[in-house]
N, C-alpha and C. Protein backbone atom coordinates (compact mmCIF):
# COMPACT_ATOMS: atom_id res chain seq x y z
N UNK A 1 20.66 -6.69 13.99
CA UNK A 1 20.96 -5.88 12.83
C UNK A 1 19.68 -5.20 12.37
N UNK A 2 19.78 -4.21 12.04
CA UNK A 2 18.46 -3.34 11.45
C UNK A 2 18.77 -2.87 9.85
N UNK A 3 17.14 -3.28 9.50
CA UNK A 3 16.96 -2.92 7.90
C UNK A 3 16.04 -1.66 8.42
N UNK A 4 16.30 -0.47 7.64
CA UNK A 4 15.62 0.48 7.49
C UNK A 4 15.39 1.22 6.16
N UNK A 5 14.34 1.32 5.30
CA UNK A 5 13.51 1.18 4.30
C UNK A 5 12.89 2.23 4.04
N UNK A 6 12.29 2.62 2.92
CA UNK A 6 11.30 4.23 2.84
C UNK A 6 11.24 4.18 1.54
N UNK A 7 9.84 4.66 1.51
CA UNK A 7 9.27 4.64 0.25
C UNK A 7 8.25 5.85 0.05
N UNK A 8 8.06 6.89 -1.02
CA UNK A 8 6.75 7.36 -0.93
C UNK A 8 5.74 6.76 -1.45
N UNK A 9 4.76 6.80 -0.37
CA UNK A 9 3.13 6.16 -1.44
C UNK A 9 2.17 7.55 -2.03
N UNK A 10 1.98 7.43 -3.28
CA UNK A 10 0.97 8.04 -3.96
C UNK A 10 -0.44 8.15 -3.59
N UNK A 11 -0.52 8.02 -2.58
CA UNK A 11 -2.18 8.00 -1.68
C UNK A 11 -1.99 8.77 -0.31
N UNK A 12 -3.54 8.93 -0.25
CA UNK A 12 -3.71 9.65 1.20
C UNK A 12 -3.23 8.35 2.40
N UNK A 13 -3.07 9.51 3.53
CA UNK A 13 -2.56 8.97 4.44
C UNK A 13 -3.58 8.21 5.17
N UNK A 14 -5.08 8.12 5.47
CA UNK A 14 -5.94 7.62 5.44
C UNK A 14 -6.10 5.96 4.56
N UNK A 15 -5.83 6.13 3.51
CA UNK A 15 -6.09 4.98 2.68
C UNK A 15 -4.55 3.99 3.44
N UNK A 16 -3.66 4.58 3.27
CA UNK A 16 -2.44 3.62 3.59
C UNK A 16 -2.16 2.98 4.74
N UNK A 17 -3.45 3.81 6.22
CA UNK A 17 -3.95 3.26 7.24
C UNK A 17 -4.61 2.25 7.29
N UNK A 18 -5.53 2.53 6.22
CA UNK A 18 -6.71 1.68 6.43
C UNK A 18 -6.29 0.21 5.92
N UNK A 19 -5.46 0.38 4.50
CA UNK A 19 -5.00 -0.92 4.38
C UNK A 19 -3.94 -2.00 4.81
N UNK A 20 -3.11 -1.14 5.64
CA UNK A 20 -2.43 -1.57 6.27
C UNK A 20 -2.51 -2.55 7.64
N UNK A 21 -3.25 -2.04 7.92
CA UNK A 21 -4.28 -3.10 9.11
C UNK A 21 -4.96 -4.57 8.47
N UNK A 22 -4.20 -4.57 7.66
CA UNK A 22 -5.48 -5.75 7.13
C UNK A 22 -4.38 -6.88 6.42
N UNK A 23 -4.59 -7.82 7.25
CA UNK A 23 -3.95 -9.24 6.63
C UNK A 23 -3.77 -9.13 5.07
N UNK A 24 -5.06 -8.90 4.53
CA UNK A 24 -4.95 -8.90 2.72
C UNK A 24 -3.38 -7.93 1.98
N UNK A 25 -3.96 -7.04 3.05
CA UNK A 25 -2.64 -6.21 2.47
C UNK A 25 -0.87 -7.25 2.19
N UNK A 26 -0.89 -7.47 3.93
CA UNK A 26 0.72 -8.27 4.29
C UNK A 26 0.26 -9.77 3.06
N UNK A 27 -0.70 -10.58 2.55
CA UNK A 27 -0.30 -11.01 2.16
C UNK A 27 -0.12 -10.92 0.46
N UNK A 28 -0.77 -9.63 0.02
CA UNK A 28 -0.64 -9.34 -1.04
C UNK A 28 0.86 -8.37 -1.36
N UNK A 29 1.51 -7.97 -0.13
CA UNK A 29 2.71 -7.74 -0.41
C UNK A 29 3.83 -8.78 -0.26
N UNK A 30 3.49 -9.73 0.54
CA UNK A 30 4.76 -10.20 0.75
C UNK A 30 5.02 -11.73 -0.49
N UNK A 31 3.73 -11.55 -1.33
CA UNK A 31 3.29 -12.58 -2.80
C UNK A 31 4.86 -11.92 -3.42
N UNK A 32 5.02 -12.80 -4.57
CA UNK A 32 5.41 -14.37 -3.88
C UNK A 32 6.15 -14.91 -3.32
N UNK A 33 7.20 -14.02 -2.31
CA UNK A 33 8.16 -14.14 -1.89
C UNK A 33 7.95 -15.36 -0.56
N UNK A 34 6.81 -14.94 0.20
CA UNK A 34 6.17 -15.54 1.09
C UNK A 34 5.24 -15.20 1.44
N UNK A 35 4.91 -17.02 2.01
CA UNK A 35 3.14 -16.89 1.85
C UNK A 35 2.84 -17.15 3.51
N UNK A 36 1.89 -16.10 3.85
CA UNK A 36 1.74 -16.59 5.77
C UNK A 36 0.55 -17.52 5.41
N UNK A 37 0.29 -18.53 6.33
CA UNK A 37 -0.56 -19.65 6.52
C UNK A 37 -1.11 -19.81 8.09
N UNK A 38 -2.08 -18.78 8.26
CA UNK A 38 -2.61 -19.06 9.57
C UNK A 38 -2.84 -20.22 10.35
N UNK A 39 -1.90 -20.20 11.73
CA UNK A 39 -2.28 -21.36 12.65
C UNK A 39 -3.01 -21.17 13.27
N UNK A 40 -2.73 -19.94 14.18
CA UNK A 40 -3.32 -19.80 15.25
C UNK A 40 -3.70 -18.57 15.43
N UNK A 41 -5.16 -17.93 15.17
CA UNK A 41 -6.21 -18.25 14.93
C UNK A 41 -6.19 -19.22 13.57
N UNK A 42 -7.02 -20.25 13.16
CA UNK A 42 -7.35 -21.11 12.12
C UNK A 42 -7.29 -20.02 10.90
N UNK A 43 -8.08 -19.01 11.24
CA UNK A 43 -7.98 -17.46 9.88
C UNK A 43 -7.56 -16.50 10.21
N UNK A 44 -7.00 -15.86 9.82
CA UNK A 44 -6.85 -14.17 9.72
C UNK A 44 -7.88 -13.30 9.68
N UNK A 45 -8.15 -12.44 10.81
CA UNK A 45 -9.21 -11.96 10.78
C UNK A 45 -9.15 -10.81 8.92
N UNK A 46 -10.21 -9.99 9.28
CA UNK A 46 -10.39 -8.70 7.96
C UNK A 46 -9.44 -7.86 8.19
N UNK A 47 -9.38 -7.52 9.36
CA UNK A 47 -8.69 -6.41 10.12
C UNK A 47 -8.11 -7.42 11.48
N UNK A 48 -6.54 -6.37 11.54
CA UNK A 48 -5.76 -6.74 12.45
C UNK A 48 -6.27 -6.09 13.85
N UNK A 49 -6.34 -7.31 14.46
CA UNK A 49 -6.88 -6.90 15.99
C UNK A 49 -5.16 -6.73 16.86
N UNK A 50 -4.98 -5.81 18.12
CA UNK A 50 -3.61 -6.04 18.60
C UNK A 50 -3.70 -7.25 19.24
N UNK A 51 -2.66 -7.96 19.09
CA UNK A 51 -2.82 -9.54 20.26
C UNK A 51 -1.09 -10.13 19.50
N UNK A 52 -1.88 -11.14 19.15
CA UNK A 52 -0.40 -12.84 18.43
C UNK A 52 -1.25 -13.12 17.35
N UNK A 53 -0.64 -13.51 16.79
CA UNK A 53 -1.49 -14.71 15.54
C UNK A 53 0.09 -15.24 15.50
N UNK A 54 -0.21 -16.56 15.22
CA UNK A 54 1.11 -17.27 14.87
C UNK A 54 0.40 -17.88 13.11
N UNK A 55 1.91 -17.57 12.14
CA UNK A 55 1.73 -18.13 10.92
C UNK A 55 2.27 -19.06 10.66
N UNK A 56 2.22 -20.00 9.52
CA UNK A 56 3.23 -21.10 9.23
C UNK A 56 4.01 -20.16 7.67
N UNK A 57 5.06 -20.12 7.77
CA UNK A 57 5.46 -19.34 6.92
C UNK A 57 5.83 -20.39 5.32
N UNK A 58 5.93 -20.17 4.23
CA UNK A 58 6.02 -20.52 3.12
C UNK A 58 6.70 -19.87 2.19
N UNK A 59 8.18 -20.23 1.70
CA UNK A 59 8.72 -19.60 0.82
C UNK A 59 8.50 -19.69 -0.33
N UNK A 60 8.04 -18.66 -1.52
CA UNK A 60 7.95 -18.81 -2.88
C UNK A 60 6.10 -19.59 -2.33
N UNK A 61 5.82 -19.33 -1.45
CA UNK A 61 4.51 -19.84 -1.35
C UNK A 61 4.21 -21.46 -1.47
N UNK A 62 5.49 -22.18 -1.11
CA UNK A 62 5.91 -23.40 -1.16
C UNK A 62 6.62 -24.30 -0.16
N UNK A 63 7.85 -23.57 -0.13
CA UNK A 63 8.65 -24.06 0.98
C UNK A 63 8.36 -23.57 2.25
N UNK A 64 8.20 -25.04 3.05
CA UNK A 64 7.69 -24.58 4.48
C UNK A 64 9.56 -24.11 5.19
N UNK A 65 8.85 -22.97 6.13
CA UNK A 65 9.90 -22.40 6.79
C UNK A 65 9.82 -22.09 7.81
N UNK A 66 9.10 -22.95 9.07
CA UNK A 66 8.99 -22.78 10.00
C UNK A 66 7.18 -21.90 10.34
N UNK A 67 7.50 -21.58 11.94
CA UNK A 67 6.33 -20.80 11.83
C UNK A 67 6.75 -19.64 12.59
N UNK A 68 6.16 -18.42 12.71
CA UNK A 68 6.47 -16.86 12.99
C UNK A 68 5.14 -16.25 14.14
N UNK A 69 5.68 -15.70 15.22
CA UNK A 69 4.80 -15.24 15.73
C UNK A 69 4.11 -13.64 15.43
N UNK A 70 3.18 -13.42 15.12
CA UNK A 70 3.31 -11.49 14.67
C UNK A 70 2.72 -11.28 15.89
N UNK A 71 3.27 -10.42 16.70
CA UNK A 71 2.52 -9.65 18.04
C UNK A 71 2.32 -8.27 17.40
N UNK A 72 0.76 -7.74 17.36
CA UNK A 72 0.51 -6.52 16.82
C UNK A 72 0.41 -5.52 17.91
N UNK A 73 0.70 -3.95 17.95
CA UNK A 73 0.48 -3.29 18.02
C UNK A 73 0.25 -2.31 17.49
N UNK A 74 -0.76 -1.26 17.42
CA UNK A 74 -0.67 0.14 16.72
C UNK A 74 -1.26 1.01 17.88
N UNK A 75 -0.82 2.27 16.94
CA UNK A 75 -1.15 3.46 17.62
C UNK A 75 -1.17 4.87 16.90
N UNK A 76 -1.87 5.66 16.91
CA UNK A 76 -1.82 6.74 16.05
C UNK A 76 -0.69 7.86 16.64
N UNK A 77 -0.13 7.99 16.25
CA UNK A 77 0.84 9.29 16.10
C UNK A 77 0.60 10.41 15.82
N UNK A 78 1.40 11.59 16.62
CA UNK A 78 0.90 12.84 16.60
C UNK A 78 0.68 13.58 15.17
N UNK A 79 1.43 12.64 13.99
CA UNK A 79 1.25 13.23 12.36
C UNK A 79 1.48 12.27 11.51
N UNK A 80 0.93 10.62 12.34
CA UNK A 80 0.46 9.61 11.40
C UNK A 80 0.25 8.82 12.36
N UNK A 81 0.38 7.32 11.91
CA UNK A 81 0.18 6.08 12.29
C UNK A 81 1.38 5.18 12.05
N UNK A 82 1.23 4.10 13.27
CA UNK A 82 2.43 3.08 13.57
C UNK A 82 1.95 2.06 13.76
N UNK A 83 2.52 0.91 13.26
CA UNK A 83 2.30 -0.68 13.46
C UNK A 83 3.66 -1.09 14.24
N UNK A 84 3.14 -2.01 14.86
CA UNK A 84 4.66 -2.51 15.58
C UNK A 84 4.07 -4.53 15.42
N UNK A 85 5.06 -4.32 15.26
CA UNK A 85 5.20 -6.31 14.92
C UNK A 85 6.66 -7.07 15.24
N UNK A 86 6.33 -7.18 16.98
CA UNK A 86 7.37 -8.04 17.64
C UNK A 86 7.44 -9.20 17.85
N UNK A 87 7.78 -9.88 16.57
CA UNK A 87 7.52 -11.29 16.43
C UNK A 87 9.06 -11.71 16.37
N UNK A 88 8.67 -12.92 16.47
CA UNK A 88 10.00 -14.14 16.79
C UNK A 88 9.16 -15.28 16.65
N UNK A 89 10.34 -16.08 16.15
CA UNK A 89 10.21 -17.94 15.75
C UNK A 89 11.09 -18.84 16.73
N UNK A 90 11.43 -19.92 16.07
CA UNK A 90 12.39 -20.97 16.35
C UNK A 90 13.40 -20.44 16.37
N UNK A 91 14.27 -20.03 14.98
CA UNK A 91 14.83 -19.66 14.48
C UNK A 91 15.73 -17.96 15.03
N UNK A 92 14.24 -17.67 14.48
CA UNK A 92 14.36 -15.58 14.97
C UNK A 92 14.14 -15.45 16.17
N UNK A 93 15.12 -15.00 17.00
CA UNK A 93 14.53 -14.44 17.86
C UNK A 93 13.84 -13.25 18.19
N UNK A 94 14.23 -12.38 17.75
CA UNK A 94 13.90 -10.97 17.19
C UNK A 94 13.32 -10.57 15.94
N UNK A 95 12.06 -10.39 15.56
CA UNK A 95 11.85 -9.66 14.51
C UNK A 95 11.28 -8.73 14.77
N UNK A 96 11.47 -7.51 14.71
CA UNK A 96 11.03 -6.16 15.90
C UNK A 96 10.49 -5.49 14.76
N UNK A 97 9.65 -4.81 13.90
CA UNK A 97 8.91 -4.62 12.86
C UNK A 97 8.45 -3.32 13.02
N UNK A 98 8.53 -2.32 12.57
CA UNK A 98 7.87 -1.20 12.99
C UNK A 98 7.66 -0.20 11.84
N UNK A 99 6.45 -0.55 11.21
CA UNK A 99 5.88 0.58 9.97
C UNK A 99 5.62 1.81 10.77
N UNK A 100 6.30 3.03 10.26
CA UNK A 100 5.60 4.41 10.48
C UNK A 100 5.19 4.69 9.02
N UNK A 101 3.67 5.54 8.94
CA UNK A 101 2.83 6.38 8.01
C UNK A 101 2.75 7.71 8.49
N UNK A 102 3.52 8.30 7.65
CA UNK A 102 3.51 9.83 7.75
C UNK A 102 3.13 10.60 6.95
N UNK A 103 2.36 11.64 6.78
CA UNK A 103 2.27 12.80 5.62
C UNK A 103 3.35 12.98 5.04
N UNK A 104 3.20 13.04 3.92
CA UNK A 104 3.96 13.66 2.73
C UNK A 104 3.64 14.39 2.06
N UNK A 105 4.03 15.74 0.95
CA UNK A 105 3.72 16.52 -0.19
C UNK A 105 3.24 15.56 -1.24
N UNK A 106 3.66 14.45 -1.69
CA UNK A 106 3.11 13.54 -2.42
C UNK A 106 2.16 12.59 -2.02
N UNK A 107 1.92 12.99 -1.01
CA UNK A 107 1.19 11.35 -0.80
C UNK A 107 1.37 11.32 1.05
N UNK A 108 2.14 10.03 1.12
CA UNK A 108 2.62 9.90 2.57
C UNK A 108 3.95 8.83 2.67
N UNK A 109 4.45 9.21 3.30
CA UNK A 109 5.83 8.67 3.55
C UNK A 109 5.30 7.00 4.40
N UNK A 110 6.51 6.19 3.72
CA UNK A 110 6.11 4.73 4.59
C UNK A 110 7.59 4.36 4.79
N UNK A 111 7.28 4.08 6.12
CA UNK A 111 8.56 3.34 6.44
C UNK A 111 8.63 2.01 7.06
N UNK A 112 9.63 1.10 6.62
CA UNK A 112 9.77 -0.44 6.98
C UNK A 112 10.80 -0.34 8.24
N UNK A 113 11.19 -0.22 9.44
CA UNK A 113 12.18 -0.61 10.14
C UNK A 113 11.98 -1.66 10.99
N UNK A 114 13.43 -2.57 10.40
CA UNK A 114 13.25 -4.29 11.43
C UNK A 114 14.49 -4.68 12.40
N UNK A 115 14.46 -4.77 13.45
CA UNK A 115 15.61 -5.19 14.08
C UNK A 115 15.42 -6.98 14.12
N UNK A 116 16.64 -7.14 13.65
CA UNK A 116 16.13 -9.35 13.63
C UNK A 116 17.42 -9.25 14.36
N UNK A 117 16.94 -10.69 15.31
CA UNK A 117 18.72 -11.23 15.69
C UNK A 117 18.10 -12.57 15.67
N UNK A 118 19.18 -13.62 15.30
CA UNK A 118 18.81 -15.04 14.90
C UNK A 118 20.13 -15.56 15.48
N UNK A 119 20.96 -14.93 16.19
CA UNK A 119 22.08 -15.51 16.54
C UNK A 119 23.01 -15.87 15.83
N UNK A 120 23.62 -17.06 15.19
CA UNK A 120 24.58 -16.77 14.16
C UNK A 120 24.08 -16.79 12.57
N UNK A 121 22.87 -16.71 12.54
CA UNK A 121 22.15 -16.66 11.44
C UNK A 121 21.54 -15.48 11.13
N UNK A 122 21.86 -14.29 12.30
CA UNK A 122 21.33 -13.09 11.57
C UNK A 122 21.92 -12.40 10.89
N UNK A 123 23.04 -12.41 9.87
CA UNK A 123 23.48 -11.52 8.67
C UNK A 123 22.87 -12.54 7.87
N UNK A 124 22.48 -13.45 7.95
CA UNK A 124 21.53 -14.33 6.30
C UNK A 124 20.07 -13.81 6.77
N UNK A 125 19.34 -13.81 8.14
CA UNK A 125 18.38 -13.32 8.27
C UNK A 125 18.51 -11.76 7.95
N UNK A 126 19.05 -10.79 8.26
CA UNK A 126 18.95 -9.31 7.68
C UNK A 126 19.56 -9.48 6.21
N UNK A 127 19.78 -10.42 5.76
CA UNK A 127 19.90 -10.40 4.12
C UNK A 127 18.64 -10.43 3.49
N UNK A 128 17.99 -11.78 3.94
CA UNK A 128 16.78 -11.69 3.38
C UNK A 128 15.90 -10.66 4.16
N UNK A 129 15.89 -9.75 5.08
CA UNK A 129 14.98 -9.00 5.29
C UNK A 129 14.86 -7.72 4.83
N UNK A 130 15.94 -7.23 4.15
CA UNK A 130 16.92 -6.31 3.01
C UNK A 130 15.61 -6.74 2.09
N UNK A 131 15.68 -7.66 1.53
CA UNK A 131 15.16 -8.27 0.09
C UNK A 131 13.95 -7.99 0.23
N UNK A 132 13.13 -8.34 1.32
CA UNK A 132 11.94 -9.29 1.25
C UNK A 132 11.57 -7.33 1.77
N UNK A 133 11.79 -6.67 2.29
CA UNK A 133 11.03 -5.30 2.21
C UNK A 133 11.18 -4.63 1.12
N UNK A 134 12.41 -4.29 0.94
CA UNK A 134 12.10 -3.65 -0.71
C UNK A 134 11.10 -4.69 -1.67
N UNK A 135 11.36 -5.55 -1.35
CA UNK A 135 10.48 -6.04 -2.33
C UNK A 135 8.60 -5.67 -1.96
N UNK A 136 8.58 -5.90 -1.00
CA UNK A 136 7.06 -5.53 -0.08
C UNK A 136 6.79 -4.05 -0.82
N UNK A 137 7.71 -3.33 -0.68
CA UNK A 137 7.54 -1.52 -0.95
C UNK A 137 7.79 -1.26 -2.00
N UNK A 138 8.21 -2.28 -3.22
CA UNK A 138 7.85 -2.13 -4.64
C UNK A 138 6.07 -2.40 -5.14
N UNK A 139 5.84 -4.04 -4.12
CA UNK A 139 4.30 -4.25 -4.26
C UNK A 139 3.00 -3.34 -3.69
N UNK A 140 3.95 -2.51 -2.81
CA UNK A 140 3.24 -1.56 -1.87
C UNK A 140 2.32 -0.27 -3.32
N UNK A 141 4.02 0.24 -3.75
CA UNK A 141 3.77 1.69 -4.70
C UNK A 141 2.64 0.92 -6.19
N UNK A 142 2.97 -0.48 -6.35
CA UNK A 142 2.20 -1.11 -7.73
C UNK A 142 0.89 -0.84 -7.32
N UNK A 143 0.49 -1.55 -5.76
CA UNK A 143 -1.38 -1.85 -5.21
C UNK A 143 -1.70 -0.21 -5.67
N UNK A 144 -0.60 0.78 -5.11
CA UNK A 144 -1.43 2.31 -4.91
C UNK A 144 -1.49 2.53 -6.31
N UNK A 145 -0.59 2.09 -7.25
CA UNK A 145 -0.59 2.85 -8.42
C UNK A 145 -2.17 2.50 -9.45
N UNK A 146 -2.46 1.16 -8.87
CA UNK A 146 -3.68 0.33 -9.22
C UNK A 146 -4.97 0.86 -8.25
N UNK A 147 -4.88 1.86 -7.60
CA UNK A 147 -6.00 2.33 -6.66
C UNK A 147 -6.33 1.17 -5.65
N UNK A 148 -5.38 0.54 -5.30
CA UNK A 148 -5.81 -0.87 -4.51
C UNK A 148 -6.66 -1.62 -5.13
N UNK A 149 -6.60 -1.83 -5.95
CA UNK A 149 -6.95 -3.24 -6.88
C UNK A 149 -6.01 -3.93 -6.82
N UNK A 150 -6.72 -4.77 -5.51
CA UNK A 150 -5.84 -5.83 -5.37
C UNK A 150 -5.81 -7.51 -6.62
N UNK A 151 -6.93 -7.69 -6.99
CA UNK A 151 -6.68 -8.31 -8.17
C UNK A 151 -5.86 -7.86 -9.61
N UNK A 152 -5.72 -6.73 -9.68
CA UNK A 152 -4.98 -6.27 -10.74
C UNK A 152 -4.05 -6.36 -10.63
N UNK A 153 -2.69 -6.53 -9.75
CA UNK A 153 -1.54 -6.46 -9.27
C UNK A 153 -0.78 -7.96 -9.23
């Protein structure tokens, strides 16, 4: 099942690159819905290198929920930038993740698209993945509206 998402951000398309690559960002958006807990590497680098990191995931930044693999890729695009995050768990088999950053008249266009399949658990998994991005792309437009002050948010 696929969630597909869009939001405009109030910033250059540059800035929404730059932070997007960066662990701080995913975990300052995905507060407090869930909290990633690096396994493997022990930390999260500054910046996302392409490879795996496996997380231990935490709901409400509490409840353990297994752990999640993120396989990164990016690549710049002919009139932005793309993240791809083909991760899977226990659980998920599919979490197919794919931010595009595009120019916009305002700013730059962001988009969330996720394909999950969990087998008979993926209409509760694309429920919460419904949730848990809009919610990401409400915390997304707050960081920009704060100039990325990420403590202010």
């Amino acid at each position: 099942m696929i969630v597909d998402i869009h939001t405009i951000l109030a910033c250059r398309l540059d800035e929404a690159v730059t932070h997007v690559k960066t662990p701080r960002l995913l975990e300052f958006v995905a507060a407090p819905m869930v909290r990633f807990v690096p396994v493997t590497p022990h930390a999260f680098p500054d910046t996302w290198s392409e490879g795996e990191y496996v997380a231990a995931l935490r709901l409400f930044g509490i409840i353990p929920f297994g752990a999640q693999s993120i396989v990164i890729s990016m690549a710049r695009t002919t009139d932005g930038f793309t993240v791809r995050d083909a991760g899977y768990s226990a659980l998920i088999s599919r979490w197919d993740h794919v931010i595009t950053i595009t120019p916009h008249e305002d700013g730059c266009h962001y988009r969330d698209r996720v394909d999950v399949r969990a087998g008979v658990m993926t209409p509760f998994v694309w429920l919460f993945a419904q949730l848990f991005y809009r919610h990401r792309q409400r915390r997304w437009r707050a960081l920009v509206a704060r100039k990325f002050n990420y403590g202010a948010a």
